[in-house]
N, C-alpha and C. Protein backbone atom coordinates (compact mmCIF):
# COMPACT_ATOMS: atom_id res chain seq x y z
N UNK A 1 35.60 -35.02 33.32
CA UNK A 1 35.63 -36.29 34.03
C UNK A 1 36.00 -37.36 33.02
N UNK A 2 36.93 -38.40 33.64
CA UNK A 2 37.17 -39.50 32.35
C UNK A 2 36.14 -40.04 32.12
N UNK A 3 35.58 -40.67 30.91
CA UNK A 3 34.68 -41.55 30.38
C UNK A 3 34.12 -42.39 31.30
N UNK A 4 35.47 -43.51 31.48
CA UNK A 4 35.20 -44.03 32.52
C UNK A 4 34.33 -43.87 33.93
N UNK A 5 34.80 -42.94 34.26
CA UNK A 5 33.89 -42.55 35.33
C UNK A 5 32.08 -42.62 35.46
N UNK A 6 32.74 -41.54 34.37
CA UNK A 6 30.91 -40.68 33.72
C UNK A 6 30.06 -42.26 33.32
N UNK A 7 30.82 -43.09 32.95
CA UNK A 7 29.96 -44.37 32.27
C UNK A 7 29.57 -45.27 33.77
N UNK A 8 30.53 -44.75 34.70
CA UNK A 8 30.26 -46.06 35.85
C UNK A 8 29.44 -45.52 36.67
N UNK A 9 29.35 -43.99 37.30
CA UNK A 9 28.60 -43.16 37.51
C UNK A 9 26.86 -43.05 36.73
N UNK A 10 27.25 -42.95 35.31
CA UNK A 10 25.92 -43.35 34.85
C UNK A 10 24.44 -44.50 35.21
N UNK A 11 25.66 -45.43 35.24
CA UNK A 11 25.19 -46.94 35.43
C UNK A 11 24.68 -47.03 36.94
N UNK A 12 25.69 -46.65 37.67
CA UNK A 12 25.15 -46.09 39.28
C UNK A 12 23.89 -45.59 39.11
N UNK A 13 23.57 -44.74 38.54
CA UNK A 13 22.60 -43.84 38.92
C UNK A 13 21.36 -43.93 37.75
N UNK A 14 21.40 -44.82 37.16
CA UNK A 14 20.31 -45.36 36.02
C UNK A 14 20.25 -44.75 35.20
N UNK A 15 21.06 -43.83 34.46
CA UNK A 15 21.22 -42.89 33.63
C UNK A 15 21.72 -43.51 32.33
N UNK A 16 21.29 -42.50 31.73
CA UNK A 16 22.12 -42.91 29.93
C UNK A 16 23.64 -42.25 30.20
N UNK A 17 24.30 -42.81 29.39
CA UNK A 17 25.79 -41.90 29.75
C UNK A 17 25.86 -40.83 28.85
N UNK A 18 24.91 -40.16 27.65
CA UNK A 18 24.71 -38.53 27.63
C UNK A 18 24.00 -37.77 28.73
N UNK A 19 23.18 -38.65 29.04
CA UNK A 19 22.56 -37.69 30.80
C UNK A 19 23.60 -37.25 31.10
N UNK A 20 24.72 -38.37 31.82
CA UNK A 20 25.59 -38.37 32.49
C UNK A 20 26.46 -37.01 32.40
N UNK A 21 27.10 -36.85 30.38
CA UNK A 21 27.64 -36.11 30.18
C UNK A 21 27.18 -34.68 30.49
N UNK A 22 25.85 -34.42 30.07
CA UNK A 22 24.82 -33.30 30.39
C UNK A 22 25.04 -32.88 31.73
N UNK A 23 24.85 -33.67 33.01
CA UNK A 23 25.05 -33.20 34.16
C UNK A 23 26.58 -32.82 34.34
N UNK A 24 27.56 -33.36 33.48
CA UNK A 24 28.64 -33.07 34.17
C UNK A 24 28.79 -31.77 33.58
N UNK A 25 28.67 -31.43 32.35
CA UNK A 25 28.89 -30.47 32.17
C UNK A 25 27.76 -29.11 32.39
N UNK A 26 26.80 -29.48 33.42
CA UNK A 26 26.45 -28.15 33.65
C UNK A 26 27.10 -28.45 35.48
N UNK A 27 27.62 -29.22 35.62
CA UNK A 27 28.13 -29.38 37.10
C UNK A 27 29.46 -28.48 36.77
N UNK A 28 30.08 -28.85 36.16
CA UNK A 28 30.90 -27.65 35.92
C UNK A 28 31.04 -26.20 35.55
N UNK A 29 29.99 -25.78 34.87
CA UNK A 29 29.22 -24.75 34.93
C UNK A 29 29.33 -24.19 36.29
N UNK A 30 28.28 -24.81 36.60
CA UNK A 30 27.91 -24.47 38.27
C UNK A 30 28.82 -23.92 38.95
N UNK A 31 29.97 -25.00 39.20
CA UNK A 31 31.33 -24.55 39.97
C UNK A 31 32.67 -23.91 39.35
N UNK A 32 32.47 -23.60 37.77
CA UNK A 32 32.74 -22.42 37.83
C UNK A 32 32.67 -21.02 38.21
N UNK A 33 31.64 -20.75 38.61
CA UNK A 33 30.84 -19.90 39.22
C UNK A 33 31.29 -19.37 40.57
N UNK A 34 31.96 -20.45 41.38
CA UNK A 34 32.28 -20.60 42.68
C UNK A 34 33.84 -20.95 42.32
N UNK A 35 34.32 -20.88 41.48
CA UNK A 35 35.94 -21.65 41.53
C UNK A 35 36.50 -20.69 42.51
N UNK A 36 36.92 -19.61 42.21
CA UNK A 36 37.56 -18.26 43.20
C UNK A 36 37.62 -18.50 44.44
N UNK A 37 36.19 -19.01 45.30
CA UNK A 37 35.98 -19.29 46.58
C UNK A 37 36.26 -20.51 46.70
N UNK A 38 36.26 -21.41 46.18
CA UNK A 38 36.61 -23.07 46.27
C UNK A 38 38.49 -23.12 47.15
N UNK A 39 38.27 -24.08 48.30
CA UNK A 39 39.92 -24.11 48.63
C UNK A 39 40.86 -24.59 47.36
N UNK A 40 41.90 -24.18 47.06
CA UNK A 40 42.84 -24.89 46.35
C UNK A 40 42.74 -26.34 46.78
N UNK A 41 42.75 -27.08 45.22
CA UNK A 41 42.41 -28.75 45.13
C UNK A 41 41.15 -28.96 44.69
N UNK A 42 40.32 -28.46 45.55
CA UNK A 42 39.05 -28.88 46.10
C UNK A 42 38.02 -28.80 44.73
N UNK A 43 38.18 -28.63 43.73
CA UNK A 43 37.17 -27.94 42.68
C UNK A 43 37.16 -28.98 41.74
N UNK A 44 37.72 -30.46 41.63
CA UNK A 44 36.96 -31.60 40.63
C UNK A 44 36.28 -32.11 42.24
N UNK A 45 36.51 -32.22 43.05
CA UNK A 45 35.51 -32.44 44.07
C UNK A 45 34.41 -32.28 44.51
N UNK A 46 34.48 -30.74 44.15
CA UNK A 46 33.09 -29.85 44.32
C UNK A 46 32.66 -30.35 43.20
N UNK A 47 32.81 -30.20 41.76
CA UNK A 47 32.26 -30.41 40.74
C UNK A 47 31.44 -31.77 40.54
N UNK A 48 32.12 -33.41 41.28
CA UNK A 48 32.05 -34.14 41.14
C UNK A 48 30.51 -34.18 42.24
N UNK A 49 30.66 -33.38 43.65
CA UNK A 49 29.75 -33.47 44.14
C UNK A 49 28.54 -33.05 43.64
N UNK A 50 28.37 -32.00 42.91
CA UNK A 50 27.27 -30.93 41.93
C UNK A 50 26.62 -32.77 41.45
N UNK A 51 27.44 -33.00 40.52
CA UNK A 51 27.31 -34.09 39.72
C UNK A 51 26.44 -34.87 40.31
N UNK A 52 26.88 -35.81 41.70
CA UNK A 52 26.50 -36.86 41.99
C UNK A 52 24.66 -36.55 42.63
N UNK A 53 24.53 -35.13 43.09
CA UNK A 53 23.55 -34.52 43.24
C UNK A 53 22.12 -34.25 42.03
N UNK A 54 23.02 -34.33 40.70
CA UNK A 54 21.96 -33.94 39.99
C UNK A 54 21.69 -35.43 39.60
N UNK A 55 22.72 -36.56 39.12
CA UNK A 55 22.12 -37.68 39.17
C UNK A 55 21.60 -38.31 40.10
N UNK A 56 21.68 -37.70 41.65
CA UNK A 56 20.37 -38.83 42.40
C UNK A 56 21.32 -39.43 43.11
N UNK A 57 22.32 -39.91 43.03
CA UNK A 57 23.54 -40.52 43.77
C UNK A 57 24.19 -40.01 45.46
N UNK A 58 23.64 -38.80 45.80
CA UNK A 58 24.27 -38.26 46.49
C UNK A 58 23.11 -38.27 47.87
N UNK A 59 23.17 -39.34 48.78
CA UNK A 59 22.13 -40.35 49.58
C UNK A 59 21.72 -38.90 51.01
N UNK A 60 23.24 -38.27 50.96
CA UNK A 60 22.94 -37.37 51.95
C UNK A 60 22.33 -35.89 52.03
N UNK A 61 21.89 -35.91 51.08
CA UNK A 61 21.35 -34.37 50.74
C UNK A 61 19.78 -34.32 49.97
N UNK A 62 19.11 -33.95 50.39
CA UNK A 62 17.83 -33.61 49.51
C UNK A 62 17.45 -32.87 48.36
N UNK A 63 19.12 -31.90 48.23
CA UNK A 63 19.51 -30.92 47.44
C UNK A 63 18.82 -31.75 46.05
N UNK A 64 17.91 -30.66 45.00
CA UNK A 64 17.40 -31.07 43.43
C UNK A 64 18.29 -30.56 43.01
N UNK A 65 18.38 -30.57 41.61
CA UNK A 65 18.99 -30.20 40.59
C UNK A 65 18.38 -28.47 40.57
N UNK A 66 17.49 -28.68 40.23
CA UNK A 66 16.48 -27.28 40.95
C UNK A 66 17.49 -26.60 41.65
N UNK A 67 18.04 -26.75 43.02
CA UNK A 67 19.06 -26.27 43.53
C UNK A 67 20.37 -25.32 43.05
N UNK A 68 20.89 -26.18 41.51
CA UNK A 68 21.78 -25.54 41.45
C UNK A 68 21.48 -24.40 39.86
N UNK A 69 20.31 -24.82 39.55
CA UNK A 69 19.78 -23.87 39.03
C UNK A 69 19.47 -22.08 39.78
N UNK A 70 18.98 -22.56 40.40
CA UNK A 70 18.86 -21.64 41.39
C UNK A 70 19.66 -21.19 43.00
N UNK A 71 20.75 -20.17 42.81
CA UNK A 71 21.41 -20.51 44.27
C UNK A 71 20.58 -19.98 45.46
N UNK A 72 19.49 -19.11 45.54
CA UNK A 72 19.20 -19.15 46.53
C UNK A 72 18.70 -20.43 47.09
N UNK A 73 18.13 -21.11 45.91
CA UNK A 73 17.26 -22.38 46.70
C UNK A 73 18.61 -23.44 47.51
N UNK A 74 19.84 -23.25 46.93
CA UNK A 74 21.01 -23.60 47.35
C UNK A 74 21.18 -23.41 48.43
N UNK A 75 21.05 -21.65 49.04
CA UNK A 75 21.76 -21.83 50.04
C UNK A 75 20.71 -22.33 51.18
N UNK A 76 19.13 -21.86 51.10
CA UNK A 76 18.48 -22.66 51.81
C UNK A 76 18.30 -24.16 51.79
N UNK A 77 18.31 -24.63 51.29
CA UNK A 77 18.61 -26.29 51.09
C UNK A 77 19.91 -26.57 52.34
N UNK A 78 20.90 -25.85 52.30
CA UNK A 78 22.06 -26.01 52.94
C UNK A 78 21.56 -25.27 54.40
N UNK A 79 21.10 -24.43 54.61
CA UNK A 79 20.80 -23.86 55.85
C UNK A 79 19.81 -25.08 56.23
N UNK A 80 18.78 -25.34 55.82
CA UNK A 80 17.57 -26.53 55.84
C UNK A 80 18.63 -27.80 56.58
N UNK A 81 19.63 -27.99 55.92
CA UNK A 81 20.25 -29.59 56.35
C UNK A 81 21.27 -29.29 57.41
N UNK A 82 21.64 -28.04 57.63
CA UNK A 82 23.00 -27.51 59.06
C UNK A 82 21.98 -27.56 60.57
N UNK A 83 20.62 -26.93 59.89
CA UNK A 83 19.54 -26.99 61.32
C UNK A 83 18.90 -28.24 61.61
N UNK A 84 18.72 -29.29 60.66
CA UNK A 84 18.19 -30.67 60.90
C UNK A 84 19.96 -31.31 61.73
N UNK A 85 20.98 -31.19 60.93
CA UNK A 85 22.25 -31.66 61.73
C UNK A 85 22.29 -30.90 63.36
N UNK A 86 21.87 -29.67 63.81
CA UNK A 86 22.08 -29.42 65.12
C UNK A 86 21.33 -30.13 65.86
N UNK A 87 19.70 -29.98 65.44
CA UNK A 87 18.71 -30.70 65.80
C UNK A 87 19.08 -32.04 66.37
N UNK A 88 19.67 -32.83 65.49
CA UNK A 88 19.95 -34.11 65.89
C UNK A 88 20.94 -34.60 66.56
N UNK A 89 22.41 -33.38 66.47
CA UNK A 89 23.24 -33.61 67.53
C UNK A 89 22.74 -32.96 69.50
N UNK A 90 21.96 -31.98 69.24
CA UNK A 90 21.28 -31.59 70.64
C UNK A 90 20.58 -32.64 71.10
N UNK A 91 19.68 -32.99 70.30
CA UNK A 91 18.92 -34.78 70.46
C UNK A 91 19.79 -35.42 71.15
N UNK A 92 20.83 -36.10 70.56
CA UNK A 92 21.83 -36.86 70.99
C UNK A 92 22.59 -36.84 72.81
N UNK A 93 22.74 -34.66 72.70
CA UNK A 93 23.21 -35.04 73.33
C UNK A 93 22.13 -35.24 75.15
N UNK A 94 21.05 -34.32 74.63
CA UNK A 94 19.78 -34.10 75.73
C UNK A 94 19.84 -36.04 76.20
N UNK A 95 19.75 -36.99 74.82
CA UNK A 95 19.46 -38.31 75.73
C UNK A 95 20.56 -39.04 76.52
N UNK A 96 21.38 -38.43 76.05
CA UNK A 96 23.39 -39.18 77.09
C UNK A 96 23.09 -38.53 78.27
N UNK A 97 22.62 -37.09 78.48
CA UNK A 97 22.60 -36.66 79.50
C UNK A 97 21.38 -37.50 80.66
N UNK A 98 20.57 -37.63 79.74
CA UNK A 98 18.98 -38.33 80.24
C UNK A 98 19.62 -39.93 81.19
N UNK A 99 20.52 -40.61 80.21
CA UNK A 99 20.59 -41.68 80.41
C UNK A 99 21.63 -41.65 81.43
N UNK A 100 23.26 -40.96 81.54
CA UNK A 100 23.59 -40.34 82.37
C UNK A 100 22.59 -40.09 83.72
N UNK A 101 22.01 -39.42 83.89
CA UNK A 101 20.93 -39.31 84.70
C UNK A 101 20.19 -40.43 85.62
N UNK A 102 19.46 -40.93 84.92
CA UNK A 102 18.93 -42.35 84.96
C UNK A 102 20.18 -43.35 86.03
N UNK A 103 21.44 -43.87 85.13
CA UNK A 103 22.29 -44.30 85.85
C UNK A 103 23.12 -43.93 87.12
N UNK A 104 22.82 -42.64 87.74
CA UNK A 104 23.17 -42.02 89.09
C UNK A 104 22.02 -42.35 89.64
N UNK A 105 20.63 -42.29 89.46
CA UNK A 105 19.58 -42.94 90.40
C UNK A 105 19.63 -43.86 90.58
């Protein structure tokens, strides 16, 4: 990752910018691991995401660092957040129907 980044990223995320470096380079680690399966392109993306995860930056996931230490805790973390996302689109759609409803009476 350019300097740049890693330093503005740092600052984002209250970090020293050797943290910074530290996470990036076990974020890359990480997704080396997975490059093979990664779509073509997609792998400073993935990497960048690892990243923004272990510094705390990444608002939509609960995923720890813990996580990518460990992939099983990975893939449950990810199964954990696909069943809270159905959850909340069935939610969604049970009350359109509700309200739907409501407005024919």
């Amino acid at each position: 990752m350019p300097s740049q980044s890693i330093t503005t990223l740092a600052k984002k995320a209250g970090i020293s910018k050797k943290k910074a470096e530290e996470y990036w380079d076990r974020a890359k680690k990480q997704a080396d691991k997975r490059k093979t399966k990664l779509k073509k392109g997609s792998y400073y993306a993935y990497v960048v995401g690892i990243f923004k995860k272990m510094a705390g930056l990444n608002e939509n996931s609960s995923a720890s660092i813990a996580s990518y230490e460990n992939p099983n805790a990975m893939k449950f973390e990810y199964k954990k957040i696909k069943r809270e996302s159905l959850f909340i689109s069935f939610a969604k759609k049970l009350l359109e129907s509700i309200e739907i409803e409501k407005a024919q009476n």
